[in-house]
Each structure stands twice: as structure tokens, then as C-alpha cells.
C-alpha atoms as a PDB file:
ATOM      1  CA  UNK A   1      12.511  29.691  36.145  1.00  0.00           C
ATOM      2  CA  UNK A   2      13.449  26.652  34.411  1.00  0.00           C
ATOM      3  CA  UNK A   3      12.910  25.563  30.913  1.00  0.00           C
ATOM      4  CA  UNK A   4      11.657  21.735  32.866  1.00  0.00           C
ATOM      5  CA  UNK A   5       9.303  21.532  35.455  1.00  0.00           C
ATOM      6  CA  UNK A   6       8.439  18.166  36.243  1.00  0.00           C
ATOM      7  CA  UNK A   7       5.690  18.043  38.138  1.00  0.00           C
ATOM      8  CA  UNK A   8       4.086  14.508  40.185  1.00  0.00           C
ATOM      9  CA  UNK A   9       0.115  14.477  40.616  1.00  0.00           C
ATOM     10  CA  UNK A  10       0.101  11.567  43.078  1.00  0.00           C
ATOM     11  CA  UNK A  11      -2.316  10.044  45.724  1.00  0.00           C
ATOM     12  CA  UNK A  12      -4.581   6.919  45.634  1.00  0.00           C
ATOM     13  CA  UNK A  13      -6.176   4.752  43.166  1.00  0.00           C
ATOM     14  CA  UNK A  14      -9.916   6.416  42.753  1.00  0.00           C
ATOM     15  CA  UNK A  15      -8.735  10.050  44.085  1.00  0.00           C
ATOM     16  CA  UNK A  16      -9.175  11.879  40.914  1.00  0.00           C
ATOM     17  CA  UNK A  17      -5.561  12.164  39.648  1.00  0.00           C
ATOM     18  CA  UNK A  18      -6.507  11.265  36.037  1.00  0.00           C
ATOM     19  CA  UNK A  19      -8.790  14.561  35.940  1.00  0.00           C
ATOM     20  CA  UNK A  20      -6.463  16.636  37.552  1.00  0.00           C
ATOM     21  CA  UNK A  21      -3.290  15.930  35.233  1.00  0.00           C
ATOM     22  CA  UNK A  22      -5.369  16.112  32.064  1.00  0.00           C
ATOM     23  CA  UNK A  23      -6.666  19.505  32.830  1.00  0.00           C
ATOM     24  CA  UNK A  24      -3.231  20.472  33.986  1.00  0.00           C
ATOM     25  CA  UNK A  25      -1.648  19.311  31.034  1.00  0.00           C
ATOM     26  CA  UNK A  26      -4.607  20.930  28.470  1.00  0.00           C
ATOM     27  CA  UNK A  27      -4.244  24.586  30.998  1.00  0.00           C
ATOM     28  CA  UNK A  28      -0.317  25.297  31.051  1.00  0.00           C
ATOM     29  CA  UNK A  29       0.202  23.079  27.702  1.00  0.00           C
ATOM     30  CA  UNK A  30       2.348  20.407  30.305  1.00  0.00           C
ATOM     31  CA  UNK A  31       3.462  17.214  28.246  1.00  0.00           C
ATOM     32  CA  UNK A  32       1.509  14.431  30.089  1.00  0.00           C
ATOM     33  CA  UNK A  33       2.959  10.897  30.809  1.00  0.00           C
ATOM     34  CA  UNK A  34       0.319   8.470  32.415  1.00  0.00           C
ATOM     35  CA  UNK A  35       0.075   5.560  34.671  1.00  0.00           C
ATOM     36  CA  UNK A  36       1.221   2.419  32.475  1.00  0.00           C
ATOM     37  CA  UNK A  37      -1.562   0.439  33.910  1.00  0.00           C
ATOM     38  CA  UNK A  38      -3.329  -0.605  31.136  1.00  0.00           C
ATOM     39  CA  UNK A  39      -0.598  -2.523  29.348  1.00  0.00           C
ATOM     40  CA  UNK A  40       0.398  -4.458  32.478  1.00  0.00           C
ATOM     41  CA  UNK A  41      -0.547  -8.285  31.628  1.00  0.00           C
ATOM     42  CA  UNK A  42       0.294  -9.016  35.416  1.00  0.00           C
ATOM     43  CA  UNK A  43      -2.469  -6.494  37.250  1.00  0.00           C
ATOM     44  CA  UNK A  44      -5.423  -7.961  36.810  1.00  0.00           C
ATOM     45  CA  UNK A  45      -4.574 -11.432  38.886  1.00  0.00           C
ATOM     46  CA  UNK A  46      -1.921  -9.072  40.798  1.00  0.00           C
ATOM     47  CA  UNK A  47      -5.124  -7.196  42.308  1.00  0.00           C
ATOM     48  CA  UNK A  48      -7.161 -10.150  42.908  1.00  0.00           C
ATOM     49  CA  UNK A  49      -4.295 -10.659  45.367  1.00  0.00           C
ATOM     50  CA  UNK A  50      -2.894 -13.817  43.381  1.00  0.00           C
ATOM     51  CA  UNK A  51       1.186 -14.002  44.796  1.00  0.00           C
ATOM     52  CA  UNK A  52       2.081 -15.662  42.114  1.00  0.00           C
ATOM     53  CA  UNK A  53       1.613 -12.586  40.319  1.00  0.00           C
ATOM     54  CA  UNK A  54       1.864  -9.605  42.419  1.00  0.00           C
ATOM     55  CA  UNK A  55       5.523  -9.735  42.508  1.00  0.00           C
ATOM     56  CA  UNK A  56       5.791 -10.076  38.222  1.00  0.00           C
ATOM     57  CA  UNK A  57       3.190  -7.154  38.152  1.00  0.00           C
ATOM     58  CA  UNK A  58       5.819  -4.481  40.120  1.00  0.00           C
ATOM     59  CA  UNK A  59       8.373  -5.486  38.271  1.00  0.00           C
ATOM     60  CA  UNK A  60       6.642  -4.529  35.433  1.00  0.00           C
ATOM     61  CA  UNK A  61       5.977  -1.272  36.964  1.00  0.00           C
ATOM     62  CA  UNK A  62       8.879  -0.498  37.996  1.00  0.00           C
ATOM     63  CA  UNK A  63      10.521  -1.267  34.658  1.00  0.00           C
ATOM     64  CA  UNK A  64       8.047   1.268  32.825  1.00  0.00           C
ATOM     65  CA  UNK A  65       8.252   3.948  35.458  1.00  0.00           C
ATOM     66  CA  UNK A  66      12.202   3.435  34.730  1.00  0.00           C
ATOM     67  CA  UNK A  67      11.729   4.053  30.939  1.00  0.00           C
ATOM     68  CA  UNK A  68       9.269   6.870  31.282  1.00  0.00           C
ATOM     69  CA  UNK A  69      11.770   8.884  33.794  1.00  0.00           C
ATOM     70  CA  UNK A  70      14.347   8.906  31.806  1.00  0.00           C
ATOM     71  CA  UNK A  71      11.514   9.728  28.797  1.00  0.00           C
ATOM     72  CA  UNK A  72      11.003  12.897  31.002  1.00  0.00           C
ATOM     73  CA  UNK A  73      14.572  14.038  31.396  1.00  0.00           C
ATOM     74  CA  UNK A  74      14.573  14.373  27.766  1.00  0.00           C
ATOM     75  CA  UNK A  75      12.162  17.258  27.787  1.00  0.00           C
ATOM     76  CA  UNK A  76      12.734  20.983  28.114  1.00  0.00           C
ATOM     77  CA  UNK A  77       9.236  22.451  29.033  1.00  0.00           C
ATOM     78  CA  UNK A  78       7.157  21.370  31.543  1.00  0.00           C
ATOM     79  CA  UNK A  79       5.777  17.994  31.893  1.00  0.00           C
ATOM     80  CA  UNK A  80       3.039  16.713  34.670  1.00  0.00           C
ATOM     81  CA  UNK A  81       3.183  12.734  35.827  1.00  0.00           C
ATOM     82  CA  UNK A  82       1.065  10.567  37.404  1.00  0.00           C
ATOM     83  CA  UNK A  83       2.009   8.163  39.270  1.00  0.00           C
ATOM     84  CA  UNK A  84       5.814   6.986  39.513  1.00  0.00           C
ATOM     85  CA  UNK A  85       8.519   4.784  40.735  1.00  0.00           C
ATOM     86  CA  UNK A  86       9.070   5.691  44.342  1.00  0.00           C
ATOM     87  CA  UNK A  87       5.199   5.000  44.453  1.00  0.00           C
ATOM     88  CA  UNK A  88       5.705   1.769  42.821  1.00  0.00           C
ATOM     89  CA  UNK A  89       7.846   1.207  45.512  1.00  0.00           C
ATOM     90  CA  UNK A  90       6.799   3.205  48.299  1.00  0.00           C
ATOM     91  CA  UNK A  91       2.912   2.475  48.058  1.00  0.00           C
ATOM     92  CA  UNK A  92       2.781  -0.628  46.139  1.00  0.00           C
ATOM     93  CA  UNK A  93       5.514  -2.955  47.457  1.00  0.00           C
ATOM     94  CA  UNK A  94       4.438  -1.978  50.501  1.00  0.00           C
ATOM     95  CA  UNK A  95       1.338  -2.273  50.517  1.00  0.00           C
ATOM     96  CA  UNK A  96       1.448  -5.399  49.234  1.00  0.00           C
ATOM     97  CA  UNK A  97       3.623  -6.462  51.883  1.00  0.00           C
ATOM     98  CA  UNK A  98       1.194  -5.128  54.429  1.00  0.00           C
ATOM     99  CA  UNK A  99      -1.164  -7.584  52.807  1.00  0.00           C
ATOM    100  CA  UNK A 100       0.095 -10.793  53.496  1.00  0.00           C
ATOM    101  CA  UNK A 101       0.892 -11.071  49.428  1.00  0.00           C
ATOM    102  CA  UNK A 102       4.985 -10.120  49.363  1.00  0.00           C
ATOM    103  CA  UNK A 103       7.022 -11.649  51.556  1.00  0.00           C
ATOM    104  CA  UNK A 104       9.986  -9.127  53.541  1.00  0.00           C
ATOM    105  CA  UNK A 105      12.236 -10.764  51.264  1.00  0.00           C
ATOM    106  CA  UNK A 106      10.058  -9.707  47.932  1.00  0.00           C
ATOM    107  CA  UNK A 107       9.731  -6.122  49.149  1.00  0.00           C
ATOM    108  CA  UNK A 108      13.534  -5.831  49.406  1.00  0.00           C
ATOM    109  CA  UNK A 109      14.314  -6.722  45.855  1.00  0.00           C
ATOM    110  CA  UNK A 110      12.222  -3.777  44.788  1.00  0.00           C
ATOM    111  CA  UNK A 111      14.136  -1.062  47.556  1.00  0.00           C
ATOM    112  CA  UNK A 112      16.808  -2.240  46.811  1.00  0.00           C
ATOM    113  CA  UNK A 113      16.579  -1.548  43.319  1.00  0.00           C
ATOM    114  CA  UNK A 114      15.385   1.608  43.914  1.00  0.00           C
ATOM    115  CA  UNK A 115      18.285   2.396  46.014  1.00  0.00           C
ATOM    116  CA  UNK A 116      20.416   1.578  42.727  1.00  0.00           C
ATOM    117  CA  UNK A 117      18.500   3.425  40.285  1.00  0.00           C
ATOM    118  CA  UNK A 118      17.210   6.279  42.006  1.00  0.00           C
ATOM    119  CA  UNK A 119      20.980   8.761  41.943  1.00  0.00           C
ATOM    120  CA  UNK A 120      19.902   8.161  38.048  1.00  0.00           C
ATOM    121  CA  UNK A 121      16.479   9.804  38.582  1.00  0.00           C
ATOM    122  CA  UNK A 122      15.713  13.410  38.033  1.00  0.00           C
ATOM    123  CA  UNK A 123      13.498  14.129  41.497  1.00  0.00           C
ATOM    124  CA  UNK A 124      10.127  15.863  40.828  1.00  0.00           C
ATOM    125  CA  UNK A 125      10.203  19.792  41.207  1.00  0.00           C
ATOM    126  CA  UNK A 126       6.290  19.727  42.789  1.00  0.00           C
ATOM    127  CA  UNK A 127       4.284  17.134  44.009  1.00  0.00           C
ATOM    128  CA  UNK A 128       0.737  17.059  43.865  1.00  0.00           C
ATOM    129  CA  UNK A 129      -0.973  14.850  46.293  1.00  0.00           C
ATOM    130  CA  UNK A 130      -4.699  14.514  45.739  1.00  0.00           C
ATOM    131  CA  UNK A 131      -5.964  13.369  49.368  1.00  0.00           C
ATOM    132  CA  UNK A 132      -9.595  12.311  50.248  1.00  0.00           C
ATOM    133  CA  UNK A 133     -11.190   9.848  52.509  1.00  0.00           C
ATOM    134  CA  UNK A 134     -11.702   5.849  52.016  1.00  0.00           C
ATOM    135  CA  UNK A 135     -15.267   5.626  52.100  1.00  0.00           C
ATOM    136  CA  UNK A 136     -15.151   8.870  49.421  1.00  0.00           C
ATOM    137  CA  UNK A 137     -12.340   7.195  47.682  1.00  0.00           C
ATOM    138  CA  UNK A 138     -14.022   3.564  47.473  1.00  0.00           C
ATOM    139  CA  UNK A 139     -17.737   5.283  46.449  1.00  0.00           C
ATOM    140  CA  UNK A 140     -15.648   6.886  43.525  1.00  0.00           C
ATOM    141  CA  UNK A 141     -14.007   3.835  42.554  1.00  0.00           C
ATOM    142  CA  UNK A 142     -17.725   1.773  42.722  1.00  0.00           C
ATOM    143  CA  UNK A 143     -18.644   5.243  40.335  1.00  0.00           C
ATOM    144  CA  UNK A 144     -16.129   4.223  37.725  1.00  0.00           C
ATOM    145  CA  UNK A 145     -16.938   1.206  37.785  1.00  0.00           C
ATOM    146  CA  UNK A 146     -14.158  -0.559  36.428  1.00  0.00           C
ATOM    147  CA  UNK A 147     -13.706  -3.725  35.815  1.00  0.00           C
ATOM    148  CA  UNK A 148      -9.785  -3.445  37.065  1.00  0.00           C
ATOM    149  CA  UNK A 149     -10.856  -2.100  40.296  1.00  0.00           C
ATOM    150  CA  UNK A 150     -14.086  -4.527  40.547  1.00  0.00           C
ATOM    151  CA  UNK A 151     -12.020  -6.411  43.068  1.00  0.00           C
ATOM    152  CA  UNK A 152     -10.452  -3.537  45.062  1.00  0.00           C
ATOM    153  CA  UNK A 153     -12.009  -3.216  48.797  1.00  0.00           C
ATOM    154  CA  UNK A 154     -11.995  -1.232  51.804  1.00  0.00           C
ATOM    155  CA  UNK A 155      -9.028  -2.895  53.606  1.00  0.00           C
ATOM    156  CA  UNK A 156      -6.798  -2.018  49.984  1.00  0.00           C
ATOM    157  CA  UNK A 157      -7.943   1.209  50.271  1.00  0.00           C
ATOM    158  CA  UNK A 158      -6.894   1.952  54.000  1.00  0.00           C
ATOM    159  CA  UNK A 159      -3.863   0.654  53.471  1.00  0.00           C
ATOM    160  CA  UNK A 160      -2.829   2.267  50.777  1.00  0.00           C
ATOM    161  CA  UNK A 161      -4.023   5.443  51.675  1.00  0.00           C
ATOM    162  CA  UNK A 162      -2.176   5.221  55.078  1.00  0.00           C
ATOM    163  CA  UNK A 163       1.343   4.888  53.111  1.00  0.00           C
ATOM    164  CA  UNK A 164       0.879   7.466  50.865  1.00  0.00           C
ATOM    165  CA  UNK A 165       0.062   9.732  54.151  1.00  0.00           C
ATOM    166  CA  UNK A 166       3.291   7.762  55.653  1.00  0.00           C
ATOM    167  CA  UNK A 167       5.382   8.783  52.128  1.00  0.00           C
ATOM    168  CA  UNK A 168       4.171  12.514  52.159  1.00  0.00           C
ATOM    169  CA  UNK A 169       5.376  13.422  55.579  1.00  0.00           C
ATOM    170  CA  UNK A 170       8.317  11.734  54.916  1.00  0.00           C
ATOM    171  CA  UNK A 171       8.872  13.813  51.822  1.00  0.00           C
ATOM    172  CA  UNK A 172       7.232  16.864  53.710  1.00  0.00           C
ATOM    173  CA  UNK A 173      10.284  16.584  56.316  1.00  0.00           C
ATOM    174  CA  UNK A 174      13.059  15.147  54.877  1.00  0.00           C
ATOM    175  CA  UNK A 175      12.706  16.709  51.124  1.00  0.00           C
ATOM    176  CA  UNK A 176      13.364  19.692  49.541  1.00  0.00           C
ATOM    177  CA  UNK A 177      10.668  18.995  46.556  1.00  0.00           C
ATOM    178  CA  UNK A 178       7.847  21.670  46.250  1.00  0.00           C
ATOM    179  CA  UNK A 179       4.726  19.551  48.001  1.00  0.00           C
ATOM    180  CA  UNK A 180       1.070  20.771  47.407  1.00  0.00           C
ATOM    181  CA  UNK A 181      -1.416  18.652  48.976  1.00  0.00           C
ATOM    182  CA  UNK A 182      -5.437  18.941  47.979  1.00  0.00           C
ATOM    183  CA  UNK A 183      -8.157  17.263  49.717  1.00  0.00           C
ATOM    184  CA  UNK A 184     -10.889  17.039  47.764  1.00  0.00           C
ATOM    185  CA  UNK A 185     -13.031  15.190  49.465  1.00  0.00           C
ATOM    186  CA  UNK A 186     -15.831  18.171  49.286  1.00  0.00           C
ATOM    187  CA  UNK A 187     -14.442  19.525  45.970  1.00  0.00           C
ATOM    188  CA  UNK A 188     -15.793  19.262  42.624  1.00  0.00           C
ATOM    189  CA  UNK A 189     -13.554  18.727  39.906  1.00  0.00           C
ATOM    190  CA  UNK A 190     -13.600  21.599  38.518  1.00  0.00           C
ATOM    191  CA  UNK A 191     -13.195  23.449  42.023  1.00  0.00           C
ATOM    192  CA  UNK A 192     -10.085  20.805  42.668  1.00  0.00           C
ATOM    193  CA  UNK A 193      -8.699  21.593  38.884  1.00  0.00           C
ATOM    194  CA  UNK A 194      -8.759  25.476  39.618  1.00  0.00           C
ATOM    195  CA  UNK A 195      -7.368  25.161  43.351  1.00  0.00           C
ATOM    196  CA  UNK A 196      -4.242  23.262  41.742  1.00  0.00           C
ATOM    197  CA  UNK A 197      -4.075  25.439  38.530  1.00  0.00           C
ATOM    198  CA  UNK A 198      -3.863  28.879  40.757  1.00  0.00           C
ATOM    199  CA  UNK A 199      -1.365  27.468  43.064  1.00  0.00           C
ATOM    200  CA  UNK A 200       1.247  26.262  39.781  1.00  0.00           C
ATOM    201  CA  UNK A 201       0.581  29.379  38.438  1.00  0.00           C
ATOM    202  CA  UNK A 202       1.524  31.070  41.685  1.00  0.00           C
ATOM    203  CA  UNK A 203       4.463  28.599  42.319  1.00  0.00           C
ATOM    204  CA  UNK A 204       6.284  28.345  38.523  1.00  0.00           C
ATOM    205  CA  UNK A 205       4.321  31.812  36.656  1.00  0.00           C
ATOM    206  CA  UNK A 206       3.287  29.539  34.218  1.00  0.00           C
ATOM    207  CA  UNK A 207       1.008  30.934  31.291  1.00  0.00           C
ATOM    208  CA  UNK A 208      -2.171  29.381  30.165  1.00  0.00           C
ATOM    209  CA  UNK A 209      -1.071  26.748  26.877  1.00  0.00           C
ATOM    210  CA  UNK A 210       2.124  27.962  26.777  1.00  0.00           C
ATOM    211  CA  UNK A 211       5.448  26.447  27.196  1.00  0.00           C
ATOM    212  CA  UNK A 212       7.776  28.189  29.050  1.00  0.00           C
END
């Protein structure tokens, strides 16, 4: 196989993604790039559904996701993901849209520049998509408990699971990426984190904290 496998762990905010990648990357020694959430000054206000800032908070994201592809095309083993651009704009943008906070004209700017960008974009190899239900999703993200997502409800929830369902069959159809979809809405973590590790080891033969 080859010396790069990139692989995506995708799927809603609260599913367990975080988990899942960080065991991943600890089992099959898998170079780990994270969700630049953290150091986004925009978020906070963006997910109190302020417009003012929604629209400076993707940007941000999508100018991070932009440095951290081209991070991963630099690498020759494997490297796991979470989260990513066509999310960014896929789930995010549109969500947001969905919500009443970007106008049509807002959520252009951002496909459009995907449609730019995206020829420059080495594709994923496997997507994971972690699926579960809202009302499991929202009790884990009241779990967490933090302060971030102190402001996320029900309705975000729905909606953005709904596109992620609508970007998966899309990619399920139209695609020729490797998809592996979970739902662990009855797992435990460390049944979900075994599940995943048996199929990549099935899919890529990848040894245990080894690079290939």
C-alpha cells in the first residue's frame, strides 16, 4: 500500500471523534492533526449565533484547514484528521445558512472558494464518520460540559447532523474515497475504538505503532 494514508474521522460536534483519532493515532502510530478550534478568536460569539461574527469565524476555519492540508501532503506515513475543509464548508456554512445567520450570498463566498482551492487538495483515502443520535449527541455534549458548547442546542444539533448525513451519501455515491461509517450510539468507547481499529487494519494492513 502506500507510504500516506490520510485518513478523515468526521461526524458531529459531541460524537466522540476526539477519542477515536487519539486512540487511532496512539494504535497504528498515525500523525494526528486536530480541529483548530481552540485558537479561533471568532467561535465563541460565532456560536452564540452573533452574524457579525459567524462569517469572520469560517473564514478562519477555512484558512487553517487550508494550511493544515497542505501540512498533511508533506507526510509520508499515515496521518488521521479530524475535522476538515469540505466540512467547514459542507456542514458549517451550511448550517449556518440553514440558521438564519449567513445570508445565500455569505455561503457562496465560502463554495466558491472551495471550488478554487479544492484541485489543490489531496482527497482523504478513508473517511470515518462517527454517527449517533441528537438527544445522545446533545446528553454528551451537556457531559463535557464545555463552556464552548454551553450555548449549543437541540435545533444546532439536528441541523447539523442532517448535513453531515446529506454530505456522506453524497460522498457514498458520487466518491471513490474509502467511507466507514460507526454508530455509536450504544457503543462504549472502547468498543467504538476497537470496531474502527479492526476495520483500518483490515482495510490498509496497518501494524500496531508502526509506520508503514
Amino acid at each position: 500500500m502506500k507510504k500516506q494514508s490520510y485518513i478523515l474521522i468526521t461526524g458531529c460536534t459531541g460524537v466522540g471523534k476526539s477519542t477515536v483519532a487519539t486512540y487511532l493515532a496512539s494504535e497504528f502510530g498515525m500523525e494526528y492533526f486536530d480541529d483548530p478550534y481552540v485558537n479561533n478568536p471568532f467561535l465563541s460569539n460565532a456560536l452564540n449565533r452573533e452574524k457579525s461574527t459567524a462569517f469572520q469565524s469560517q473564514l478562519y476555519f477555512f484558512t487553517e484547514f487550508i494550511k493544515l492540508h497542505f501540512d498533511i501532503s508533506k507526510y509520508n506515513h499515515p496521518v488521521i484528521q479530524e475535522r476538515s475543509i469540505y466540512e467547514s464548508v459542507h456542514i458549517f456554512c451550511e448550517m449556518y445558512y440553514h440558521l438564519g445567520i449567513f445570508t445565500k450570498e455569505e455561503l457562496s463566498v465560502f463554495k466558491d472558494l472551495l471550488s478554487v482551492v479544492s484541485n489543490m487538495l489531496k482527497e482523504p483515502d478513508i473517511i470515518i464518520y462517527l454517527r449517533s443520535t441528537p438527544a445522545t449527541i446533545y446528553h454528551r455534549l451537556r457531559q463535557r460540559n464545555r463552556d464552548l458548547e454551553k450555548d449549543i442546542n437541540e435545533k444546532y444539533t439536528e441541523t447539523q447532523l442532517a448535513l453531515y448525513e446529506k454530505w456522506i451519501k453524497f460522498i457514498n455515491q458520487e466518491s471513490h474515497i474509502n467511507l466507514i461509517e460507526i454508530d455509536n450510539t450504544h457503543l462504549s468507547i472502547s468498543q467504538c475504538n476497537e470496531l474502527i481499529g479492526l476495520t483500518l487494519q483490515k482495510l490498509l494492513r496497518l501494524p500496531k505503532n508502526k509506520y508503514l
